[in-house]
Protein backbone atom coordinates (compact mmCIF):
# COMPACT_ATOMS: atom_id res chain seq x y z
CA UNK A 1 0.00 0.00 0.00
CA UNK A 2 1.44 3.21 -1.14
CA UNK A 3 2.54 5.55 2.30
CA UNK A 4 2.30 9.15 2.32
CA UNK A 5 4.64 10.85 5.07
CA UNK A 6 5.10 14.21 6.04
CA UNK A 7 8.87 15.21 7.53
CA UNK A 8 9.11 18.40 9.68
CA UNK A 9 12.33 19.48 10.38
CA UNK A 10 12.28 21.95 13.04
CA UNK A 11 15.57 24.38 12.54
CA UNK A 12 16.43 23.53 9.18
CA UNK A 13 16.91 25.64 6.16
CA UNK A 14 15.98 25.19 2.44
CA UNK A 15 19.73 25.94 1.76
CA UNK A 16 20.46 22.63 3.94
CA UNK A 17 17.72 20.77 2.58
CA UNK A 18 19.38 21.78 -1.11
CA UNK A 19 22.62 20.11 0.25
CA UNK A 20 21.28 17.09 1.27
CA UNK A 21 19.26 16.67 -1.93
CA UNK A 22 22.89 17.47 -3.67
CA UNK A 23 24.20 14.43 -1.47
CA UNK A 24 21.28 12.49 -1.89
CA UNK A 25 21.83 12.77 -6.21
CA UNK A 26 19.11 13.95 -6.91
CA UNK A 27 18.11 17.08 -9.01
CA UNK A 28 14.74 18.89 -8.49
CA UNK A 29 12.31 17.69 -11.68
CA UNK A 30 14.66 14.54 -12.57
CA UNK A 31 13.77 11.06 -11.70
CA UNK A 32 13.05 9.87 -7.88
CA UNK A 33 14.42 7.00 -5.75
CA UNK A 34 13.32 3.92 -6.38
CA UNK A 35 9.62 3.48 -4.78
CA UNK A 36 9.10 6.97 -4.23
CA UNK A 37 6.22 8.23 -6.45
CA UNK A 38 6.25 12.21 -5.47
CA UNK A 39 8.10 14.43 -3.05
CA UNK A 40 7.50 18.56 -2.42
CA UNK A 41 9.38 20.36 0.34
CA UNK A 42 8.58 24.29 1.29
CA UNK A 43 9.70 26.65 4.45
CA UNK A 44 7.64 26.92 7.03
CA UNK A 45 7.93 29.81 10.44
CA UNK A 46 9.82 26.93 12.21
CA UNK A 47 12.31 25.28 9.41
CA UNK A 48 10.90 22.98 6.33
CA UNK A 49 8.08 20.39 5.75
CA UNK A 50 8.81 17.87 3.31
CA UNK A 51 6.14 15.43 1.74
CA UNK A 52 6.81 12.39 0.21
CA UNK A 53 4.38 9.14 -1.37
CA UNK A 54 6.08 6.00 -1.51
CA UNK A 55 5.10 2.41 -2.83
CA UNK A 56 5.53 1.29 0.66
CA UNK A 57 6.15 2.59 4.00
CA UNK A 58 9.57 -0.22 4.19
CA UNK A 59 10.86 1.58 1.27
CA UNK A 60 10.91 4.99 2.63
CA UNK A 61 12.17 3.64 5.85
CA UNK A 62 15.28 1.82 4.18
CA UNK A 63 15.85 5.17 2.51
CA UNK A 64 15.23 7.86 5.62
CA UNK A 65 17.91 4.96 7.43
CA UNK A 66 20.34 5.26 4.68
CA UNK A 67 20.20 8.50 3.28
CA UNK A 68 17.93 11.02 4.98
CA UNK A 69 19.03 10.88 8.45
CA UNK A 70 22.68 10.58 7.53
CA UNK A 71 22.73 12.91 4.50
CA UNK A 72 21.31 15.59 7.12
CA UNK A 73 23.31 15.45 10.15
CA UNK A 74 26.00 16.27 7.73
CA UNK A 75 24.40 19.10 6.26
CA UNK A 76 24.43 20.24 10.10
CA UNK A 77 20.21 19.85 10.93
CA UNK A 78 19.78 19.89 14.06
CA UNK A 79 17.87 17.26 14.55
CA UNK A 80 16.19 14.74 13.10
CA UNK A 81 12.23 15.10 11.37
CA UNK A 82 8.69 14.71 12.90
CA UNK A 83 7.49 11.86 10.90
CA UNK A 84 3.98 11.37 10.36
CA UNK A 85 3.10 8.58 8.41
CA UNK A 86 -0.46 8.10 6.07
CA UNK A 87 -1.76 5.40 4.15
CA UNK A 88 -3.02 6.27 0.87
CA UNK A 89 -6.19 6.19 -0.49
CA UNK A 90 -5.25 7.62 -4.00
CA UNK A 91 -3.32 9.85 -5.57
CA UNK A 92 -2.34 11.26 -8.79
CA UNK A 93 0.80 11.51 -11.41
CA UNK A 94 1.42 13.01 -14.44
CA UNK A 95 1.64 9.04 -16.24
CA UNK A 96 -2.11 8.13 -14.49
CA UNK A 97 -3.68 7.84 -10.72
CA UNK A 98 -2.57 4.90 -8.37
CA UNK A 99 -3.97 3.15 -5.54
């Protein structure tokens, strides 16, 4: 079952967040991680919210293990997300909807 999850990382910056992406690979518009199906990330008054929908909440987990948390501890966070997790009812892409 695809797994939405919202990230908020309190103290952060979109400059940091831009460095971990730049860590992570991964270039705004190109193509995502395996299993994840869409990600947005915006300041807030207290640091950033990210969003992300995955194929499955194991798959963002193995990836937030391996890469999130590490990738921002270097880019000097100060500590790690509130994760919320959902499970999706539906959702859309640019290719067709999913379930």
């Amino acid at each position: 079952m695809a797994t939405a999850i919202t990230m908020e990382f309190n103290g952060a910056t979109l400059a940091q967040y831009d460095q971990v992406i730049e860590k992570m690979g991964l270039t705004p518009g190109g193509p995502a991680p395996a299993g994840a199906i869409s990600h947005w990330a915006a300041a807030t008054d207290n640091g950033i919210l990210v969003t992300d929908v995955w194929e499955t909440r194991e798959q963002y987990d193995a990836f937030a293990r391996d890469q999130i948390g590490p990738f921002s501890a270097e880019a000097g966070i100060p500590e790690p997300p509130k994760v919320t997790y959902y499970d999706v009812h539906s959702y859309f892409t640019q290719g067709g909807a999913g379930a």
